[in-house]
Protein backbone atom coordinates (compact mmCIF):
# COMPACT_ATOMS: atom_id res chain seq x y z
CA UNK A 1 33.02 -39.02 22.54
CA UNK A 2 29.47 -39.38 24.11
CA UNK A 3 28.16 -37.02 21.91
CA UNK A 4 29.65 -38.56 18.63
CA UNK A 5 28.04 -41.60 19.54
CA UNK A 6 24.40 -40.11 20.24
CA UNK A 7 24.40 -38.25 16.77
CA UNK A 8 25.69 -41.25 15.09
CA UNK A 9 22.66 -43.05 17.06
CA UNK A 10 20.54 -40.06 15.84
CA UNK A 11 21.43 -40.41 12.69
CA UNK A 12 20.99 -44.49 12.09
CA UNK A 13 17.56 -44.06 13.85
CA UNK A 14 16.44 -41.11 11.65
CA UNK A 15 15.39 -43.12 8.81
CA UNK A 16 14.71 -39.71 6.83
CA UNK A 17 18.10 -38.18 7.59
CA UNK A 18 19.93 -41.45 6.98
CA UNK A 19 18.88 -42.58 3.93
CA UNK A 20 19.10 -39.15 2.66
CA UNK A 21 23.07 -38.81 3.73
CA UNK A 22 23.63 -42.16 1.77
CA UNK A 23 22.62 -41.50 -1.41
CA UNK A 24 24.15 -38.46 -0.92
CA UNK A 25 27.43 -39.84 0.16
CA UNK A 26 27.20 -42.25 -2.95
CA UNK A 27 26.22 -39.09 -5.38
CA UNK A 28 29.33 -37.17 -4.01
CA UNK A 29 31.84 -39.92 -3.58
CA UNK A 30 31.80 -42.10 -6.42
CA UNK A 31 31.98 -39.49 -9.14
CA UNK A 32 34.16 -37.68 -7.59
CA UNK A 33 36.34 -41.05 -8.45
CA UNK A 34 35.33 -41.01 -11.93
CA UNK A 35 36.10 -37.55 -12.50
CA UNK A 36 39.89 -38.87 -11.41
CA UNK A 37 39.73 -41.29 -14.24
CA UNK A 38 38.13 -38.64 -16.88
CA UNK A 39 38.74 -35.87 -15.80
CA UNK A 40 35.32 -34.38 -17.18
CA UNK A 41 33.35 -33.02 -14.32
CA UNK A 42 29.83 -32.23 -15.80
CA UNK A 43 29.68 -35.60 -18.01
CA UNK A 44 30.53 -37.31 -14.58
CA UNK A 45 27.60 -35.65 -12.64
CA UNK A 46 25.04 -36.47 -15.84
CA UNK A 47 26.37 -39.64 -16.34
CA UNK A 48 25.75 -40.26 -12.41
CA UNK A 49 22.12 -38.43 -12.92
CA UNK A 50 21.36 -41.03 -16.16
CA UNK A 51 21.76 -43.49 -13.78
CA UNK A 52 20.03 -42.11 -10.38
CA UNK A 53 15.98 -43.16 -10.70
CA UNK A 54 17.08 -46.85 -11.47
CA UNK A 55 19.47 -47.15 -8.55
CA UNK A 56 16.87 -45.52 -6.31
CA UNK A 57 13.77 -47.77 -7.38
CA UNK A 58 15.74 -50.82 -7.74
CA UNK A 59 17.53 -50.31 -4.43
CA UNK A 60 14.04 -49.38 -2.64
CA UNK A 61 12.19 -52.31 -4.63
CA UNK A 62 14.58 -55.03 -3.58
CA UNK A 63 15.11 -53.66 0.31
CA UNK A 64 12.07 -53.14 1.10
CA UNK A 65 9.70 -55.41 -1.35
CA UNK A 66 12.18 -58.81 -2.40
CA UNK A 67 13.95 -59.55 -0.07
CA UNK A 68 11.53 -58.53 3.40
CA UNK A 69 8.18 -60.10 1.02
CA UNK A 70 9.80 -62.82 -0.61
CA UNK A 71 13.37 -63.99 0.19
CA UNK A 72 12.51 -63.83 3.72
CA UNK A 73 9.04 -65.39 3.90
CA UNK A 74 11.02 -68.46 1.20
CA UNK A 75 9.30 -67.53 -2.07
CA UNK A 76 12.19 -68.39 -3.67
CA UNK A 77 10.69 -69.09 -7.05
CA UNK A 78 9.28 -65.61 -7.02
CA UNK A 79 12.07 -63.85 -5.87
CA UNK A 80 13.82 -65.17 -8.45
CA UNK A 81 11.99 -64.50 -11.43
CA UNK A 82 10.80 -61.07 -9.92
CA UNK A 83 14.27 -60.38 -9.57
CA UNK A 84 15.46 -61.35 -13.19
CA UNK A 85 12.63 -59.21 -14.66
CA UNK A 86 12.90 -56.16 -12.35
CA UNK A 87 16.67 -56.05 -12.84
CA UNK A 88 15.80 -56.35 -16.62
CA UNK A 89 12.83 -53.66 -16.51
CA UNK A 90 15.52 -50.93 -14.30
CA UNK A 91 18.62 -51.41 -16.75
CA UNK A 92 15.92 -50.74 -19.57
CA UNK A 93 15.11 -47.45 -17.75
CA UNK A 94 18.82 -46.69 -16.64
CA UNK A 95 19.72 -47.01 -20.27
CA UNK A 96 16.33 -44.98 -21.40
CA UNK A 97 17.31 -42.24 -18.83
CA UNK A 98 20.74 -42.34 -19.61
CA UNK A 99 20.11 -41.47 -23.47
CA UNK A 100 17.83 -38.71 -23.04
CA UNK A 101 19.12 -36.59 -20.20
CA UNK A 102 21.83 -35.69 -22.26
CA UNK A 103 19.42 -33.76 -24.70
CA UNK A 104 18.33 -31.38 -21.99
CA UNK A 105 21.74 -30.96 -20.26
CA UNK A 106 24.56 -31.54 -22.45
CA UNK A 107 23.26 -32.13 -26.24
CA UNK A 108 27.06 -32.85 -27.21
CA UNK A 109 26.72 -36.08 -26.06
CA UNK A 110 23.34 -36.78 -26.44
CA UNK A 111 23.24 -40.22 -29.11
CA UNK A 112 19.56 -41.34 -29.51
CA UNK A 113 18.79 -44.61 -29.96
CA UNK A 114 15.43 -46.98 -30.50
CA UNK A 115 13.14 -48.08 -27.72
CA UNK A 116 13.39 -51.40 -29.48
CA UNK A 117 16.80 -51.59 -30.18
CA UNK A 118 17.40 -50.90 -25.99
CA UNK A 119 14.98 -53.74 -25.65
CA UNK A 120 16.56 -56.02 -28.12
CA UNK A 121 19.56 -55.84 -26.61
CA UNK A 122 19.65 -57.46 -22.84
CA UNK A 123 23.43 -58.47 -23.35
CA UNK A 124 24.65 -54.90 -23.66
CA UNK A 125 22.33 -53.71 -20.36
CA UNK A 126 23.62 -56.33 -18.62
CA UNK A 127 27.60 -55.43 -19.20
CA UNK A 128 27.14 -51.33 -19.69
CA UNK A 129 24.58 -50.98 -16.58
CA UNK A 130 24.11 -53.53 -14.68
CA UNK A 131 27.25 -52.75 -12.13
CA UNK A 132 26.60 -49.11 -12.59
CA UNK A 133 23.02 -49.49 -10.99
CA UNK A 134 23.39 -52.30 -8.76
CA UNK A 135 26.67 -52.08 -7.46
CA UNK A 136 24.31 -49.25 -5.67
CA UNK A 137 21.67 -51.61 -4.63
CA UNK A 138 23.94 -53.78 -3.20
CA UNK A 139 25.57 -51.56 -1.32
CA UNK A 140 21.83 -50.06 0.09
CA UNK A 141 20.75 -53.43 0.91
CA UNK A 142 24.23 -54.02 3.08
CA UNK A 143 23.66 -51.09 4.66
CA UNK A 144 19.98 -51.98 5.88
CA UNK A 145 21.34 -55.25 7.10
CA UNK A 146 23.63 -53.10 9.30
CA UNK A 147 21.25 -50.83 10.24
CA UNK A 148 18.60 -53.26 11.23
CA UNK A 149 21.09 -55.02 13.02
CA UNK A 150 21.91 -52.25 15.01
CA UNK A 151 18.25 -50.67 15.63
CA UNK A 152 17.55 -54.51 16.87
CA UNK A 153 20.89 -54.56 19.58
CA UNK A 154 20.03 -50.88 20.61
CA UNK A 155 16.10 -52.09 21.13
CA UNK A 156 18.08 -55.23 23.33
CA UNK A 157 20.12 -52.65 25.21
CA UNK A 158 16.91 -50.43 25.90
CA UNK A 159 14.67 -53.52 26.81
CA UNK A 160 17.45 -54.94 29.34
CA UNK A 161 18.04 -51.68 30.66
CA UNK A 162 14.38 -51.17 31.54
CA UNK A 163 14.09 -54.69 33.03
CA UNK A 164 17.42 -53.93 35.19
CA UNK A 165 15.88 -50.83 36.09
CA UNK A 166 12.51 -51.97 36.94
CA UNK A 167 13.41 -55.15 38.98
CA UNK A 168 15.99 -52.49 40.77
CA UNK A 169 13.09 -50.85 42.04
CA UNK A 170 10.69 -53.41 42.87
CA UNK A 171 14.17 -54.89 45.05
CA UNK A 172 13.85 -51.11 46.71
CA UNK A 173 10.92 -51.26 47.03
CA UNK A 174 10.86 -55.27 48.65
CA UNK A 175 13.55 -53.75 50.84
CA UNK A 176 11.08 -51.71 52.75
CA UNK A 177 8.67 -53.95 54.18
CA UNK A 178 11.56 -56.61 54.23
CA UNK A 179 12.91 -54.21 57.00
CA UNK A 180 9.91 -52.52 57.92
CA UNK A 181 8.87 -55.92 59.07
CA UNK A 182 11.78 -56.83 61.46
CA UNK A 183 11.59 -53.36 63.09
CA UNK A 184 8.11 -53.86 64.16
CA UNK A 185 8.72 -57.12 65.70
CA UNK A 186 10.94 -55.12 67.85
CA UNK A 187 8.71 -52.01 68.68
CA UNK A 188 5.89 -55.04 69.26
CA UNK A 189 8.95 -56.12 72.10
CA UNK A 190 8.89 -52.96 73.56
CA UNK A 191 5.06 -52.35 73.78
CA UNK A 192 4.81 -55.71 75.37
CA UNK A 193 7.72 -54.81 77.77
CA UNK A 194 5.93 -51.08 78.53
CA UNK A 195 9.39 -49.90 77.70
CA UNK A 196 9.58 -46.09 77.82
CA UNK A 197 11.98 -46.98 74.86
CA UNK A 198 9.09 -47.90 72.10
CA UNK A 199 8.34 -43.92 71.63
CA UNK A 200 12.20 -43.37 70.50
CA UNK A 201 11.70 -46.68 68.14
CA UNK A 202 8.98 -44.77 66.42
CA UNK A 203 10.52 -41.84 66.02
CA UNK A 204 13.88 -43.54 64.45
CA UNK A 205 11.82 -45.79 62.60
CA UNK A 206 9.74 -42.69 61.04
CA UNK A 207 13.09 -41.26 60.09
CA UNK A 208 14.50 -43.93 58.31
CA UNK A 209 11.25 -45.04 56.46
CA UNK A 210 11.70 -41.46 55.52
CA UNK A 211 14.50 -41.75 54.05
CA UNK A 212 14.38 -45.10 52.27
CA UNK A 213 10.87 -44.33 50.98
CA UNK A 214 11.80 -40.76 49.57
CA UNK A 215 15.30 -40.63 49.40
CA UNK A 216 17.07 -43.69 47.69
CA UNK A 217 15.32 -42.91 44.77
CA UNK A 218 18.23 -42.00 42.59
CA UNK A 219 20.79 -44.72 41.25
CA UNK A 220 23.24 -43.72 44.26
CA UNK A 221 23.55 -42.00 47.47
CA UNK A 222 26.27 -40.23 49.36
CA UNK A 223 27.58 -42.84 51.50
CA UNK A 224 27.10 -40.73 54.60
CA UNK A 225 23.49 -41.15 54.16
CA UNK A 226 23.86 -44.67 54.14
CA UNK A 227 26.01 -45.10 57.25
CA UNK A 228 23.21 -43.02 59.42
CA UNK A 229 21.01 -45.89 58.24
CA UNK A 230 22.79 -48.41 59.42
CA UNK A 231 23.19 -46.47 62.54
CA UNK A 232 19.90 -45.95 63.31
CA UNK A 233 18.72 -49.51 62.37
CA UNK A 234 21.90 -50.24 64.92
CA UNK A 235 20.42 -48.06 67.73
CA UNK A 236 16.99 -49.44 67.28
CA UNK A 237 18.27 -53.15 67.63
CA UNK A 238 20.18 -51.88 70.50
CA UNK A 239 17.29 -50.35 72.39
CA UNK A 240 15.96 -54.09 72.18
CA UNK A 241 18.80 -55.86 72.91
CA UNK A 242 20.23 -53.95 75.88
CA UNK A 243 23.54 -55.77 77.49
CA UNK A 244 23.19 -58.81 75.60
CA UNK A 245 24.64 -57.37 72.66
CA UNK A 246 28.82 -56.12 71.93
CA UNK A 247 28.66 -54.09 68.76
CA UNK A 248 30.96 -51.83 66.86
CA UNK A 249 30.85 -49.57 63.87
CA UNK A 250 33.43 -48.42 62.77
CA UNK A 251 33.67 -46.66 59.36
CA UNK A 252 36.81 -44.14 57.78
CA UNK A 253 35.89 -42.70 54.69
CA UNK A 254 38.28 -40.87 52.48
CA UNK A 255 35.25 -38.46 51.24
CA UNK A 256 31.73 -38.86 53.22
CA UNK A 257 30.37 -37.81 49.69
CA UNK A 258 31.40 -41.06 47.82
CA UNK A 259 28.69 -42.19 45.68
CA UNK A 260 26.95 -45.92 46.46
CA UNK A 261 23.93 -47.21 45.06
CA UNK A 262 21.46 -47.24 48.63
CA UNK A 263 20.02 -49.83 50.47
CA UNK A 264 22.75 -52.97 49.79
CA UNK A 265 24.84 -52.55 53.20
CA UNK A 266 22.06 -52.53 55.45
CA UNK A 267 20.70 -56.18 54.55
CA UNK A 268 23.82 -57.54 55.40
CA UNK A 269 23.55 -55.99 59.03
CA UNK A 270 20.34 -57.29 59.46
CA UNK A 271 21.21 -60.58 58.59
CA UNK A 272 23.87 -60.24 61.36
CA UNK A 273 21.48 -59.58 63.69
CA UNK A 274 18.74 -61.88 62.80
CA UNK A 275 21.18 -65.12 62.67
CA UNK A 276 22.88 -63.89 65.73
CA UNK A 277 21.73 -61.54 67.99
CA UNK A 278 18.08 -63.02 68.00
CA UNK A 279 19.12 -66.53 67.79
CA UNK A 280 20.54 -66.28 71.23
CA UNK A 281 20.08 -65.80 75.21
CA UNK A 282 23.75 -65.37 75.62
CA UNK A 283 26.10 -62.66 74.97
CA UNK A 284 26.58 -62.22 71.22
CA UNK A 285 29.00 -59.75 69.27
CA UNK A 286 28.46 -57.62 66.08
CA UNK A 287 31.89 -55.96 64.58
CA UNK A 288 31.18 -53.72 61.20
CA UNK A 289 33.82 -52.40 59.70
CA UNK A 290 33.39 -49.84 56.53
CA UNK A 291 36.37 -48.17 54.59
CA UNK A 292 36.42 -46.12 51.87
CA UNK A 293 39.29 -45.13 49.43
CA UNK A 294 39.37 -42.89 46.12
CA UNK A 295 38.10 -46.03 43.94
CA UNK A 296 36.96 -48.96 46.23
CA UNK A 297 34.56 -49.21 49.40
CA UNK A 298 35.29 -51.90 51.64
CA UNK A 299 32.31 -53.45 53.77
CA UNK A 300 33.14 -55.99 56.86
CA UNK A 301 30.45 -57.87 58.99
CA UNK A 302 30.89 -60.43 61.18
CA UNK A 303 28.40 -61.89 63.72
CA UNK A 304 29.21 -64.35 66.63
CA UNK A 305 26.86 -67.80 66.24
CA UNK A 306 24.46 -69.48 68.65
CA UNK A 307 25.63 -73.38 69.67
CA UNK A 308 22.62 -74.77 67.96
CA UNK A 309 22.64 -72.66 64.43
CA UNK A 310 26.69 -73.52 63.83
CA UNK A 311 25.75 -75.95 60.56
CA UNK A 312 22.74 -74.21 59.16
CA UNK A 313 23.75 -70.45 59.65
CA UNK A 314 25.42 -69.99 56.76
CA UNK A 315 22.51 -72.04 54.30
CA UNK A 316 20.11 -69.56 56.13
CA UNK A 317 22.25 -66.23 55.46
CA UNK A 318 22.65 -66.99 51.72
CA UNK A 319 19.11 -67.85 51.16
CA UNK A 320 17.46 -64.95 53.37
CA UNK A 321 15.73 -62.22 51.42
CA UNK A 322 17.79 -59.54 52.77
CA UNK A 323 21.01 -61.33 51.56
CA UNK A 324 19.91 -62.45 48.06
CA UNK A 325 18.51 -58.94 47.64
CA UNK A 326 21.11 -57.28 47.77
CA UNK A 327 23.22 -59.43 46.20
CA UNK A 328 21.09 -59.12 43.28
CA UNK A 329 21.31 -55.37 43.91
CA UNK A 330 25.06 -55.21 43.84
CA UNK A 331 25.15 -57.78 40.23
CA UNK A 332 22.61 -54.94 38.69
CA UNK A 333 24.07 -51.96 39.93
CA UNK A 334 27.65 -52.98 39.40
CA UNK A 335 28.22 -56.27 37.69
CA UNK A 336 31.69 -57.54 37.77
CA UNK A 337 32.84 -54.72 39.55
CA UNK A 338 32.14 -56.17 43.05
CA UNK A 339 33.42 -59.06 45.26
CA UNK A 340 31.14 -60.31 47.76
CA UNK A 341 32.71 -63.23 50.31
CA UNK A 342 31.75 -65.16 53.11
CA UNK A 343 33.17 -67.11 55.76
CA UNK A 344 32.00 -69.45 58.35
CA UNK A 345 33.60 -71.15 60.94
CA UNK A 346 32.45 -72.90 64.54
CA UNK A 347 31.77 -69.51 65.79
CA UNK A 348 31.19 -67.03 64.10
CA UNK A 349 30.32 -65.49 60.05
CA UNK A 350 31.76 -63.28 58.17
CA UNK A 351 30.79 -61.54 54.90
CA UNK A 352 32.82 -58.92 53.51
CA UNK A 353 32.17 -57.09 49.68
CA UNK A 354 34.37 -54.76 48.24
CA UNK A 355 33.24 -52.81 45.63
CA UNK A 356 34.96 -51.18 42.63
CA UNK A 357 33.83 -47.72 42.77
CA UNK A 358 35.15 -46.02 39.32
C-alpha cells in the first residue's frame, strides 16, 4: 500500500511522466469507446489523430496561458474574447487537420474541402468539433485543478512536518541545559559541602549528557535507555538529598525494547523533585511508577508538597519548562494518542500519562 501511494505521488509530481500518461490514457480510452459504436478501428485512431494538435494546443493554451494570465489575475474581458477567438482559431485547425490526414493515411475517406468554406462556416465547427476537442480541454484543465491541489496539500504536509520536526529538536535540544542546569546546582551543593560525593556527580552527569547529547537523536528510544536516565538523574538527586528524601522506582515492562520517543519522562521527575524535594526541610516522598504492555506505556509520579507551596504547586508544575516541554513533546510526537493527567490535593501531586503505543 505504501508503495502504491509513493508512485502515485511520483507520478502527480513528475510533470513529464504525468501529462504524458494522460493524453495517453485519453488516446487509448476514448476510441477504444468509439470503436464500440463503429466498429472501424483505423478510422477511429485517424479520426482521434485529426483531432490531436487542437486538443493539445487548446488544452495547453487555456491551462497554462487563460486561465493562470487572465481568469485568475480578473481580465475578464480578455479572457473572454481570447477565449471566443482561440476556440474559433483551434476548431478551424481541428477541422483543417481533420480533412487532410485522411489523404496520407486512409485516402478512402479523405473529402477535401475549401479553406474558405471551413472559415465560412463557424456553426458547423461549433456542433461537429467543438465537444470533440474540448471535451479534452476540459477534462486537462480539471485535472490541473486536482493536481495543483494536491502538489499544494503535499507542500502543507512537507512544510508542517519540517516545522514539527525542527521545533522537536530545538525542545531536545532546550531539554539539555534545562537539566544540565538543575544538576549543576547540585554538584555546586556538593563542592560547597567538600562532599567526597561531587566526583561520582560528575561522572553520572558525564554519562547522561552522553547520552542525551548523542543518543536521543532518533524519533524513539528503547525504553530501557530511558529508565537508566531517570535512574541516574534519581541517584544524583539522591546523593544531594541524603535521608531527607523516600523514593521509589518501580517500573515492569512487558519488552525492555519498547520503542518511546526520549527525553518526555524525565521532565516530569524533575518537576517532582524541584516542587518537592527542594521546596522542603522536612521529609518528603517521591513514588514513580512505570508499566509497560504490548500497546500502551503507563507513567505515574507523585510528589509529597511543602505546607507553604499547597495552592501554587500545581500553577508552578504546569507552567515550568520541563512540564510544558514535554507536553509539547508528547502532542508532536504522538498527538491524540496520549493522555496526560494531573491531580492535586492538600498534600501531595500527581501526574500520570499513558500513552498509546501502536
Amino acid at each position: 500500500m505504501v508503495k502504491r501511494k509513493n508512485l502515485i505521488d511520483w507520478v502527480i509530481q513528475n510533470r513529464v511522466v504525468s501529462h504524458v500518461l494522460f493524453w495517453l490514457t485519453l488516446f487509448i480510452i476514448l476510441p477504444l469507446l468509439a470503436i464500440l459504436n463503429d466498429g472501424s478501428l483505423e478510422k477511429t485512431v485517424v479520426s482521434r489523430l485529426g483531432y490531436l494538435p487542437a486538443q493539445l494546443l487548446a488544452s495547453y493554451f487555456l491551462v497554462y496561458y487563460q486561465v493562470p494570465k487572465l481568469l485568475f489575475k480578473r481580465k475578464y474581458f480578455q479572457f473572454g474574447l481570447s477565449f471566443i477567438v482561440s476556440v474559433y482559431v483551434f476548431l478551424v485547425i481541428s477541422k483543417v487537420w481533420s480533412m487532410y490526414l485522411p489523404k496520407f493515411l486512409l485516402p478512402k475517406y479523405f473529402a477535401p474541402e475549401s479553406l474558405i468554406s471551413v472559415l465560412e462556416d463557424p456553426f458547423h465547427l461549433a456542433v461537429s468539433y467543438f465537444p470533440a476537442v474540448y471535451v479534452y480541454v476540459f477534462l486537462m484543465f480539471m485535472t490541473k485543478a486536482f493536481k495543483d491541489r494536491f502538489e499544494e496539500r503535499h507542500q502543507l504536509e512537507v512544510l508542517q512536518k519540517e516545522k514539527a520536526n525542527t521545533e522537536l529538536k530545538f525542545l531536545k535540544a532546550q531539554t539539555n541545559p534545562h537539566f544540565l542546569f538543575n544538576t549543576l546546582n547540585n554538584l555546586y551543593y556538593l563542592t560547597l559541602e567538600r562532599s567526597e560525593m561531587a566526583s561520582e556527580v560528575v561522572l553520572k552527569l558525564s554519562g547522561m549528557l552522553d547520552y542525551m547529547l548523542y543518543q536521543c537523536k532518533d524519533d524513539e528510544v528503547p525504553v530501557k535507555k530511558e529508565i537508566a536516565l531517570i535512574q541516574d538523574y534519581i541517584d544524583l538527586e539522591s546523593l544531594r538529598y541524603g535521608n531527607k528524601l523516600t523514593l521509589n522506582f518501580t517500573h515492569k515492562l512487558h519488552s525492555p525494547n519498547v520503542m518511546i520517543a526520549p527525553l518526555i519522562l524525565i521532565s516530569f521527575v524533575e518537576n517532582a523533585f524541584k516542587h518537592g524535594a527542594s521546596t522542603t526541610l522536612n521529609n518528603t516522598s517521591i513514588q514513580i511508577e512505570l508499566t509497560t504492555s504490548e500497546d500502551r506505556l503507563y507513567f505515574k509520579v507523585v510528589n509529597t508538597l511543602p505546607p507553604n507551596k499547597k495552592h501554587d504547586t500545581e500553577n508552578e508544575t504546569h507552567t515550568g519548562i520541563g512540564f510544558s516541554n514535554s507536553q509539547r513533546q508528547l502532542e508532536l510526537n504522538y498527538k491524540s494518542n496520549y493522555d496526560l493527567k494531573s491531580t492535586k490535593t492538600d498534600h501531595e501531586f500527581e501526574v500520570s500519562l499513558s500513552i498509546n503505543l501502536k
